[in-house]
N, C-alpha and C. Protein backbone atom coordinates (compact mmCIF):
# COMPACT_ATOMS: atom_id res chain seq x y z
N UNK A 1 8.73 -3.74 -20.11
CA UNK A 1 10.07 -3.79 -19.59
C UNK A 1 10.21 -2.85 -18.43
N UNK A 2 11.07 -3.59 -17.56
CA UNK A 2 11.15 -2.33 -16.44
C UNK A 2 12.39 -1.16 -16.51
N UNK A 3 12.29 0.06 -16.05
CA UNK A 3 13.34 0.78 -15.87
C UNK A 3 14.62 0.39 -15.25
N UNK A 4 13.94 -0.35 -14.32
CA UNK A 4 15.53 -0.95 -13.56
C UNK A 4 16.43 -1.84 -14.59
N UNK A 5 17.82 -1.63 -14.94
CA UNK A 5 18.89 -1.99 -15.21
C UNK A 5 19.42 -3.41 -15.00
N UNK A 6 18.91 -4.57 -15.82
CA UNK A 6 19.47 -5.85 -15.04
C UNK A 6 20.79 -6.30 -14.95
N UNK A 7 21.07 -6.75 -13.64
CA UNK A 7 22.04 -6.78 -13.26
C UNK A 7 23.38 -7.54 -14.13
N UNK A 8 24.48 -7.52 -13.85
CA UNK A 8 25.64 -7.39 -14.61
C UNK A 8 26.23 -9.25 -14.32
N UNK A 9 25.99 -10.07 -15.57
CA UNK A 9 26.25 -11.79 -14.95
C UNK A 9 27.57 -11.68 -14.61
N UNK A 10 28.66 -10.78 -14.43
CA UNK A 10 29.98 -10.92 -14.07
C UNK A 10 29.93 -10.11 -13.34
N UNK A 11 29.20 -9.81 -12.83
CA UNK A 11 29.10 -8.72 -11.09
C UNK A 11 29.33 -9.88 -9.86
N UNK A 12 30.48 -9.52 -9.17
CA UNK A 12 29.94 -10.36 -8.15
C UNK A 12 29.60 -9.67 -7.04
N UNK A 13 29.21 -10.54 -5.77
CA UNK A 13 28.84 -9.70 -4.64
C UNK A 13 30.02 -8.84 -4.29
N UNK A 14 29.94 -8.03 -3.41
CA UNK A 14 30.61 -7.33 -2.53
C UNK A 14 31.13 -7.75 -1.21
N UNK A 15 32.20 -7.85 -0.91
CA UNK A 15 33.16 -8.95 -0.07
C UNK A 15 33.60 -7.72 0.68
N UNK A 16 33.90 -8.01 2.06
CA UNK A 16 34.45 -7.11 3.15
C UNK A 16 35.86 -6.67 2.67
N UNK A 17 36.55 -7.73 1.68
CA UNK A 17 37.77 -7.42 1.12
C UNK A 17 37.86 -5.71 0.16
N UNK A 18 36.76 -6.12 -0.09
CA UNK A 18 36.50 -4.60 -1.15
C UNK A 18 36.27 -3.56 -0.24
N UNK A 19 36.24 -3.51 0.62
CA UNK A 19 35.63 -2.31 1.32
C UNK A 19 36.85 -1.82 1.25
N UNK A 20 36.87 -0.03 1.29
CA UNK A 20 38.22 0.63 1.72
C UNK A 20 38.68 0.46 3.17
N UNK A 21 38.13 0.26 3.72
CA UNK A 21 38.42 0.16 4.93
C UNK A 21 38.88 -1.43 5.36
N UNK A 22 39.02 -2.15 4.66
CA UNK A 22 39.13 -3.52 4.83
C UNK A 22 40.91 -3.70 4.49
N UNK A 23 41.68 -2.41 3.98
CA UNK A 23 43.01 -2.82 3.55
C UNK A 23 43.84 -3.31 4.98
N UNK A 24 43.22 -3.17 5.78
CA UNK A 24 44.10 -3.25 6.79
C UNK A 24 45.23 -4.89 6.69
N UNK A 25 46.09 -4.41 7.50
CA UNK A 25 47.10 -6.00 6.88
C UNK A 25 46.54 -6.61 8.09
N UNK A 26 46.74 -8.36 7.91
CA UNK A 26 46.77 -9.16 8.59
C UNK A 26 48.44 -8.78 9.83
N UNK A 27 47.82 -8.95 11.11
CA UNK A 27 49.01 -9.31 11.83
C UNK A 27 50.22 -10.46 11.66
N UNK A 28 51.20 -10.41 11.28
CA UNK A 28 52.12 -11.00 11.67
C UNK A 28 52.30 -11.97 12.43
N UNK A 29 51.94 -13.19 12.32
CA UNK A 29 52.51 -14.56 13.36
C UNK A 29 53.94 -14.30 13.62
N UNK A 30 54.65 -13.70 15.08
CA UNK A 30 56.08 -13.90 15.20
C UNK A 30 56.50 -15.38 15.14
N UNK A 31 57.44 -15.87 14.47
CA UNK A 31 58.10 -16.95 14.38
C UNK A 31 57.40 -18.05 14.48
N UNK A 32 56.04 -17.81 13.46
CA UNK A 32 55.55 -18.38 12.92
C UNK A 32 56.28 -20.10 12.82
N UNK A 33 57.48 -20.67 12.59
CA UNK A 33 57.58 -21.70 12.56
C UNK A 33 57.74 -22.66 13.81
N UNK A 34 57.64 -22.14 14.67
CA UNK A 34 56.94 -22.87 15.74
C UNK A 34 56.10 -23.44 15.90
N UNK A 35 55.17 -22.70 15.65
CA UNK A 35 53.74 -22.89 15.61
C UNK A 35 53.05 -24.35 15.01
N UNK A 36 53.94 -24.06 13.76
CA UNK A 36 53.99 -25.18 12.70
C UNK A 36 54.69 -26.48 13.35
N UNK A 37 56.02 -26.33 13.82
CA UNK A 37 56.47 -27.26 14.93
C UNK A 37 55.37 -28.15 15.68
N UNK A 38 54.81 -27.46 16.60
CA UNK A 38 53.98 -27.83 17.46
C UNK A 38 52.33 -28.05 16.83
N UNK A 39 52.15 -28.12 14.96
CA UNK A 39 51.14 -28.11 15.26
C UNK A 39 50.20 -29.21 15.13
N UNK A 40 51.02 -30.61 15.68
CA UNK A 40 50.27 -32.06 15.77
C UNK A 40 49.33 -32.18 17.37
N UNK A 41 49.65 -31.03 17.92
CA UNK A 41 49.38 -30.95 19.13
C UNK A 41 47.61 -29.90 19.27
N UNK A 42 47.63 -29.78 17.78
CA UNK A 42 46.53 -27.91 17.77
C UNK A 42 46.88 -27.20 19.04
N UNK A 43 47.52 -26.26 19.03
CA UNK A 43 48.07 -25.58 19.62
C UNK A 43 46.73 -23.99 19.50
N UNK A 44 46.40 -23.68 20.18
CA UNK A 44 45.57 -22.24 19.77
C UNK A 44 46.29 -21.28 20.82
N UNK A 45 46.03 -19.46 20.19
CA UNK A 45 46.46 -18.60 20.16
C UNK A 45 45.84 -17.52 20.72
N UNK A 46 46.10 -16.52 21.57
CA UNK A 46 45.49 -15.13 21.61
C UNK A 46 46.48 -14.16 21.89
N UNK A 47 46.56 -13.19 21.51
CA UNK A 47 47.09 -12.31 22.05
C UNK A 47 47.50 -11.73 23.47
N UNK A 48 48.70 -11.45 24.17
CA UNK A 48 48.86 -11.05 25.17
C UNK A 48 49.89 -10.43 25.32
N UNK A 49 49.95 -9.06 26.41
CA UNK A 49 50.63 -8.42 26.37
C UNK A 49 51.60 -7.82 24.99
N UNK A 50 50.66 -7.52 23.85
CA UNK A 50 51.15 -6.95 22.17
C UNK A 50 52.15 -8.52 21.72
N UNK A 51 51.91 -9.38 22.47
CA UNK A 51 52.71 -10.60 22.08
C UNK A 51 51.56 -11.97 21.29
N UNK A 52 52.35 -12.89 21.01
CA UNK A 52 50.67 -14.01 20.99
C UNK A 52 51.33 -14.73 21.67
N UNK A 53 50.38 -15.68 22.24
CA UNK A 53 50.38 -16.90 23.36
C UNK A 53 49.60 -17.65 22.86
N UNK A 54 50.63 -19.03 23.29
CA UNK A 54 49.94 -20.23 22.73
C UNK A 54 50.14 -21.39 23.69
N UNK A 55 48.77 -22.00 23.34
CA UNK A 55 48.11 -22.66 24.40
C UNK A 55 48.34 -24.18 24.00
N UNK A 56 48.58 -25.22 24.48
CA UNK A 56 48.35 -26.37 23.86
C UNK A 56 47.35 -27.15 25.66
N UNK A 57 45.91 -27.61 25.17
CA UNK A 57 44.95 -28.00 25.51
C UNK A 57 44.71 -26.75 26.63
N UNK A 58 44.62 -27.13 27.97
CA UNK A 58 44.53 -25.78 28.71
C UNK A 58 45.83 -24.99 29.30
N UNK A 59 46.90 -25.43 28.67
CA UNK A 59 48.30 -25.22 29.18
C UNK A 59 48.95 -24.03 28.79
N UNK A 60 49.28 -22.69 29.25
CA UNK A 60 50.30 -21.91 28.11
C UNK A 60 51.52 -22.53 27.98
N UNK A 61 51.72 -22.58 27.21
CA UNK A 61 53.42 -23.61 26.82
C UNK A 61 54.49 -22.18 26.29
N UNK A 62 53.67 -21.09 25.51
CA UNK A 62 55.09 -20.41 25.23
C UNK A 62 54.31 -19.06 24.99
N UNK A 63 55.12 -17.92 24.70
CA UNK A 63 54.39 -16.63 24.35
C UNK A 63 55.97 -16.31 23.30
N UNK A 64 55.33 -15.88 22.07
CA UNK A 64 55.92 -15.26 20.77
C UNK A 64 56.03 -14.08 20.91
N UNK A 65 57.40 -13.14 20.70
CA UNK A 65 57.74 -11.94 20.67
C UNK A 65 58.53 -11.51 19.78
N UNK A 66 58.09 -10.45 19.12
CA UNK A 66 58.83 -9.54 18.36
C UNK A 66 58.64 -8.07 18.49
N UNK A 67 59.22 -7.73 18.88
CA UNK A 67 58.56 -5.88 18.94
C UNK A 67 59.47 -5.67 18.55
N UNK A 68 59.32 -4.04 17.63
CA UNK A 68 60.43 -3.22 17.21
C UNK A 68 60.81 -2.21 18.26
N UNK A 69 60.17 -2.35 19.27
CA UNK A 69 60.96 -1.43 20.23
C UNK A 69 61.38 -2.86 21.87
N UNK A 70 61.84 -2.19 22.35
CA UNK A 70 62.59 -3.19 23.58
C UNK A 70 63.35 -4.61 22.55
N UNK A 71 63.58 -4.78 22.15
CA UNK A 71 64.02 -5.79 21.32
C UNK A 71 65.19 -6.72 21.88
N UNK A 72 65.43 -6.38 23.30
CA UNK A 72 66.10 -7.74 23.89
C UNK A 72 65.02 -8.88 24.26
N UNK A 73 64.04 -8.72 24.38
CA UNK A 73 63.32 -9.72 24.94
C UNK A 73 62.34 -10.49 23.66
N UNK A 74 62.83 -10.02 22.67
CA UNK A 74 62.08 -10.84 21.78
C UNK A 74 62.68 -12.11 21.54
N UNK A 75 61.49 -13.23 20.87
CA UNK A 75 62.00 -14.59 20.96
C UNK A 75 60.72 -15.44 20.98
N UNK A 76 61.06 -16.68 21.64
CA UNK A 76 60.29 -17.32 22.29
C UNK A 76 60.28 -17.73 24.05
N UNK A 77 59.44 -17.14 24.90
CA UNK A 77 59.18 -17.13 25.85
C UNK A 77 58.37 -18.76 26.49
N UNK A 78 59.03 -19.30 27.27
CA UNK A 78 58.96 -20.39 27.71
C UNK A 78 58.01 -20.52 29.23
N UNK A 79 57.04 -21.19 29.37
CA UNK A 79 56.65 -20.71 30.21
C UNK A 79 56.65 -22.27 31.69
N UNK A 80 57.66 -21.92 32.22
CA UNK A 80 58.48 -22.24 32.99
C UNK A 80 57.83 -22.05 34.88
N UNK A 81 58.67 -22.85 35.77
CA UNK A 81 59.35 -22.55 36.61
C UNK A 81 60.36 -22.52 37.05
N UNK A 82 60.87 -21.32 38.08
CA UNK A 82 62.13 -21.64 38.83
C UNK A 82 62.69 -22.64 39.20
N UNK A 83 62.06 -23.93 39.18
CA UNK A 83 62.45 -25.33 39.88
C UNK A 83 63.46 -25.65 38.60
N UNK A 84 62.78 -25.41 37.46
CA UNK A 84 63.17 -26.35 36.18
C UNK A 84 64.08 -25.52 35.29
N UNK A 85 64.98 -23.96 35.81
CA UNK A 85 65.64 -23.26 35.47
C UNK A 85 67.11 -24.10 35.00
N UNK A 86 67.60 -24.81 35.94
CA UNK A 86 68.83 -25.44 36.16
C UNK A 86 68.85 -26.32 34.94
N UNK A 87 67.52 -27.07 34.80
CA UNK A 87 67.99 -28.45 34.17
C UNK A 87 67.79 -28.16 32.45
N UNK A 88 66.83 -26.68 32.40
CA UNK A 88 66.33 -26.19 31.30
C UNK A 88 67.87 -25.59 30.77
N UNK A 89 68.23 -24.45 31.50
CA UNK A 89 70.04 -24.38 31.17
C UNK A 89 70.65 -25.14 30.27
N UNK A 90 70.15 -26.38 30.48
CA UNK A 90 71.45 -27.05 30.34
C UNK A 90 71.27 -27.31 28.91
N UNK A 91 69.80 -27.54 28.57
CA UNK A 91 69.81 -27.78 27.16
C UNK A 91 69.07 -26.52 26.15
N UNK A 92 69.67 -25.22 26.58
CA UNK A 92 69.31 -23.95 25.99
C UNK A 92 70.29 -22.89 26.76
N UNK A 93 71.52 -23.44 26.42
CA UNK A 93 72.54 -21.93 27.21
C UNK A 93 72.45 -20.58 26.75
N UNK A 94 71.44 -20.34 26.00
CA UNK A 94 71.12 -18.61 25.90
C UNK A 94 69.97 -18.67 26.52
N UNK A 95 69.32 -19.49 27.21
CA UNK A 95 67.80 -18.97 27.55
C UNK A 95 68.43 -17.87 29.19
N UNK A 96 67.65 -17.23 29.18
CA UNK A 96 67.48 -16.55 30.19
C UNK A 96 66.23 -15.71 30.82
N UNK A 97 66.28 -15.14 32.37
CA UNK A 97 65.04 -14.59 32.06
C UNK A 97 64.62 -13.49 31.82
N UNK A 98 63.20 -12.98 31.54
CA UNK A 98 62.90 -11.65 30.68
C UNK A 98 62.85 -10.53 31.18
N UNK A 99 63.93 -9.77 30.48
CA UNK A 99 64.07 -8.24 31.69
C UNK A 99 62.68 -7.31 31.56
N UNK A 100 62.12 -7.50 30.35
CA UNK A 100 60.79 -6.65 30.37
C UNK A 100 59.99 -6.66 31.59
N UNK A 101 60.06 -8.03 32.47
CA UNK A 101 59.80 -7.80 33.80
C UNK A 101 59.75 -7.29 34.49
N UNK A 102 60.94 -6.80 34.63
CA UNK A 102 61.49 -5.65 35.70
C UNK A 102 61.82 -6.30 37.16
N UNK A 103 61.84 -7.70 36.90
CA UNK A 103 62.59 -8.89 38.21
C UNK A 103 63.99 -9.37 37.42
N UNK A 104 64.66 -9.71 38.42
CA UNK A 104 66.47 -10.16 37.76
C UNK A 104 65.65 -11.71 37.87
N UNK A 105 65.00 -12.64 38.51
CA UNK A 105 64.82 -13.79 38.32
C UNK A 105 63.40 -13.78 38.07
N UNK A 106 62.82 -14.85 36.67
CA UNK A 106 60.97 -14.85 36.44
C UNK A 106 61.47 -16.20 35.99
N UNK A 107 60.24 -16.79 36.62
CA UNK A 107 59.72 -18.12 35.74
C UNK A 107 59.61 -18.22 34.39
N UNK A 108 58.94 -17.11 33.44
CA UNK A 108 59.06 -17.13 32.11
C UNK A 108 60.66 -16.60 31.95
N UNK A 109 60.81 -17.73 31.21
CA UNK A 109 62.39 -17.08 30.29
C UNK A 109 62.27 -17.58 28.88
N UNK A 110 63.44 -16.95 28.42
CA UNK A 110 63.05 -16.58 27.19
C UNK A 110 64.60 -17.26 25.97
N UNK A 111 63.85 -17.89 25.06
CA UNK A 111 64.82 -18.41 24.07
C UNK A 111 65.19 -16.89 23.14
N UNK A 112 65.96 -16.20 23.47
CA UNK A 112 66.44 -14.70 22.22
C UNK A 112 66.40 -14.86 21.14
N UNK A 113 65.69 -14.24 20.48
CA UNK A 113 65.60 -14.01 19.00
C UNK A 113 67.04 -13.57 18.39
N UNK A 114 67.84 -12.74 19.25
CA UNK A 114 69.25 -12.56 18.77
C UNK A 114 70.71 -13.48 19.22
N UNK A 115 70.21 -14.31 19.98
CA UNK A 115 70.97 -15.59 19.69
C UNK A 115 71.10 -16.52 18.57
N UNK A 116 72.88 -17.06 18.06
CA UNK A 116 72.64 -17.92 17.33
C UNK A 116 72.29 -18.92 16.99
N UNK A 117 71.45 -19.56 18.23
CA UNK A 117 71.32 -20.84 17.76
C UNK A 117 69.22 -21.11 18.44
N UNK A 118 68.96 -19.81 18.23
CA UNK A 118 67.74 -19.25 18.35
C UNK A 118 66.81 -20.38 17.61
N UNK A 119 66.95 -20.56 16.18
CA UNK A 119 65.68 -21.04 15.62
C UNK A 119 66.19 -22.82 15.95
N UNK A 120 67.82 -23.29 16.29
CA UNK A 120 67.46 -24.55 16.33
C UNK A 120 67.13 -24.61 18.33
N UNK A 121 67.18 -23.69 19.24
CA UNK A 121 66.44 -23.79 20.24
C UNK A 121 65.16 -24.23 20.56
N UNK A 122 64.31 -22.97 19.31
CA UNK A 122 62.93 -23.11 19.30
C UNK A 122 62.67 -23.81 18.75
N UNK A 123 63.09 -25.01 18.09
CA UNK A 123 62.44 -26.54 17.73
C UNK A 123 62.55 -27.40 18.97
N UNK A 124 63.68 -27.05 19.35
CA UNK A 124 64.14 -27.87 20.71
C UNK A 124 63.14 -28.09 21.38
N UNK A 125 62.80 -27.00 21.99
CA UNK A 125 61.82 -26.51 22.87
C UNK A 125 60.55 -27.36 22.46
N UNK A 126 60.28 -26.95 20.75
CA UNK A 126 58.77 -27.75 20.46
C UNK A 126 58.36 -29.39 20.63
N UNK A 127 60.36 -29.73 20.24
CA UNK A 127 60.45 -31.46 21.06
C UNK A 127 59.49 -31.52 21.96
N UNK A 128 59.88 -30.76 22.91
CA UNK A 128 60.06 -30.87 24.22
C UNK A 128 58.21 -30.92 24.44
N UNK A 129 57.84 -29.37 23.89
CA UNK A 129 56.69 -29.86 24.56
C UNK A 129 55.24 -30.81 23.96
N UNK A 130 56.08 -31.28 22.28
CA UNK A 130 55.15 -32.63 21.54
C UNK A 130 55.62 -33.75 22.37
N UNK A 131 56.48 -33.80 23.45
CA UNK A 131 56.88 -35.21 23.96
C UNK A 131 56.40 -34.93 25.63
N UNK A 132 55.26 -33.86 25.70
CA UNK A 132 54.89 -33.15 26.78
C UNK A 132 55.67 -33.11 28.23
N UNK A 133 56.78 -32.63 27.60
CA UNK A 133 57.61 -32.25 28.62
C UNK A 133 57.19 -31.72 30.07
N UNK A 134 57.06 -32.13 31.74
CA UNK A 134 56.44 -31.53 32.53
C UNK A 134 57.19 -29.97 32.68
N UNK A 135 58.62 -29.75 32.49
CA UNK A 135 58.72 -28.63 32.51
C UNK A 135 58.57 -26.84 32.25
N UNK A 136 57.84 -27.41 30.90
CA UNK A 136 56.83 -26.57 29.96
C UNK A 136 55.70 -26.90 30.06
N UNK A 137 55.06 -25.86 30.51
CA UNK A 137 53.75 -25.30 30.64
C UNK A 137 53.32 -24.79 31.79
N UNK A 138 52.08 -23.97 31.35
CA UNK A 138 51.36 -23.91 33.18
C UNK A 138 50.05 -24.10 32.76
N UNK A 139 49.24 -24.47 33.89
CA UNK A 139 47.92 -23.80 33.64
C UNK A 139 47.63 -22.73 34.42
N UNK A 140 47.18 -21.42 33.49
CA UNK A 140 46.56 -20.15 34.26
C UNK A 140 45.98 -20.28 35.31
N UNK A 141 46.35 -19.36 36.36
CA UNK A 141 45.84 -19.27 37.71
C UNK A 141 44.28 -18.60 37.69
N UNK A 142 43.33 -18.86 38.26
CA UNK A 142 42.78 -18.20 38.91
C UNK A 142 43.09 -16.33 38.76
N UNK A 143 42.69 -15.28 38.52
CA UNK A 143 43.08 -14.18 38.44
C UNK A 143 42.82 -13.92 40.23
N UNK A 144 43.58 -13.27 40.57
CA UNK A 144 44.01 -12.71 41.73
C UNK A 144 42.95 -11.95 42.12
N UNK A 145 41.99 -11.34 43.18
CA UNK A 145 41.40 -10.34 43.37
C UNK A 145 42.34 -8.87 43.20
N UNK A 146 41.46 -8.25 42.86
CA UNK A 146 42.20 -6.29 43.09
C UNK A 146 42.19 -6.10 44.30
N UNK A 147 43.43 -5.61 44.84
CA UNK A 147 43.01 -4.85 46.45
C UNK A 147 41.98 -4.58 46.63
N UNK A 148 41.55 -3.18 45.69
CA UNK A 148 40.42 -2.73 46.54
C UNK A 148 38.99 -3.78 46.44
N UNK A 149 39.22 -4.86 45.38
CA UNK A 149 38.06 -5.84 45.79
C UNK A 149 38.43 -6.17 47.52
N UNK A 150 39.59 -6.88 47.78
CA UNK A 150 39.86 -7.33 48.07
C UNK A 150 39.56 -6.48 49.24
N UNK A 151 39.92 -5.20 49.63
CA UNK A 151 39.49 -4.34 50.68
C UNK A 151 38.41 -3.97 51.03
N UNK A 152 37.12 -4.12 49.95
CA UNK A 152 35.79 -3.70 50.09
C UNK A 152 35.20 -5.63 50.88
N UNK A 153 35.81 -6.64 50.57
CA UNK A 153 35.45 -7.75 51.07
C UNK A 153 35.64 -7.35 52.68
N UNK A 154 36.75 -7.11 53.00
CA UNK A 154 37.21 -6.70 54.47
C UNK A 154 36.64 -5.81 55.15
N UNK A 155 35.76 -4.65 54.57
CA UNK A 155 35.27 -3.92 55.16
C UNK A 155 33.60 -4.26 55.29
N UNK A 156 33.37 -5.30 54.37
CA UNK A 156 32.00 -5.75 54.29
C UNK A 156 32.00 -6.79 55.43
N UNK A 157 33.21 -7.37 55.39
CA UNK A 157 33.30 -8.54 56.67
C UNK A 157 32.93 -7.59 58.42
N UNK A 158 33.88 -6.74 58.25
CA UNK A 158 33.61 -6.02 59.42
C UNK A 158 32.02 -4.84 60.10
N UNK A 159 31.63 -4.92 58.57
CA UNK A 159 30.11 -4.25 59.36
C UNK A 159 29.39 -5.18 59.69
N UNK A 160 29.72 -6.61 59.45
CA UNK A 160 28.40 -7.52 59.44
C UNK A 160 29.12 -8.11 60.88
C-alpha cells in the first residue's frame, strides 16, 4: 500500500470560483432590459468610457449609463446625428443632449434615466433600431491621428 492518501470520491476539482480572490462581483448590465429588447438582432458589448456600448453588426446603436456620480446623464445614450435631432424630438420629448460633454449641442443624446417615461422610451428606441431605423447608429470612424503623430508626419515631410 502506498503512503499517499487516496483521494476523496466527493472531492471535486478546484474552480476559479473557489479561489479567494475570485469573490469579486460580476459588473452590472445598466438597464439591462434593453439589451434583451434588442436581442433578435445579437447585439454585442464592450465597455466605454465606465459605460457599456452596444453594437448591433458593425454599428454603435446606443451606450448604457449609470454612474453614481454625475447622474444627469445617465440613461440610454443614442447614437445619433444632428440632422436627425428634430425628427428624433418628436418621438422622445425628454431626449436631449449629453452635458458630460462639455458641448450645449452633441450628436449623442441621451434618453434620462430620470425621466418618466424613460423605460417606455428605451423600448421605443429598440423599435426603432430592430426595424433598423437609419437614424440610429454609426459606424466608428477611423481614429483620428494625435497631433504630435500628426506633427512628426509634417516634419518628416519637410526634411525629405
Amino acid at each position: 500500500m502506498s503512503s499517499m492518501a487516496k483521494p476523496d470520491r466527493n472531492m471535486r476539482p478546484l474552480l476559479p470560483r473557489d479561489l479567494p480572490f475570485a469573490s469579486e462581483r460580476r459588473k452590472v448590465i445598466p438597464h439591462e432590459f434593453v439589451l434583451e429588447a434588442i436581442a433578435a438582432l445579437s447585439p454585442w458589448t464592450r465597455p466605454m468610457f465606465g459605460c457599456l456600448a452596444v453594437y448591433v453588426e458593425d454599428r454603435i446603436v446606443l451606450i448604457l449609463r449609470d454612474k453614481r456620480d454625475q447622474i444627469a446623464d445617465n440613461g440610454v445614450w443614442l447614437a445619433t446625428t444632428e440632422e436627425h435631432h428634430e425628427s428624433l424630438r418628436r418621438e422622445f420629448p425628454n431626449m436631449r443632449s449629453i452635458q458630460v460633454l462639455g458641448k450645449k449641442l452633441t450628436g449623442w443624446q441621451v434618453l434620462p434615466a430620470a425621466a418618466s417615461d424613460f423605460e417606455g422610451a428605451s423600448l421605443h428606441a429598440c423599435e426603432l433600431i430592430l426595424g433598423r431605423d437609419p437614424r440610429i447608429g454609426k459606424v466608428p470612424g477611423a481614429r483620428r491621428a494625435s497631433r504630435s503623430k500628426a506633427k512628426r508626419g509634417k516634419i518628416s515631410e519637410a526634411k525629405t
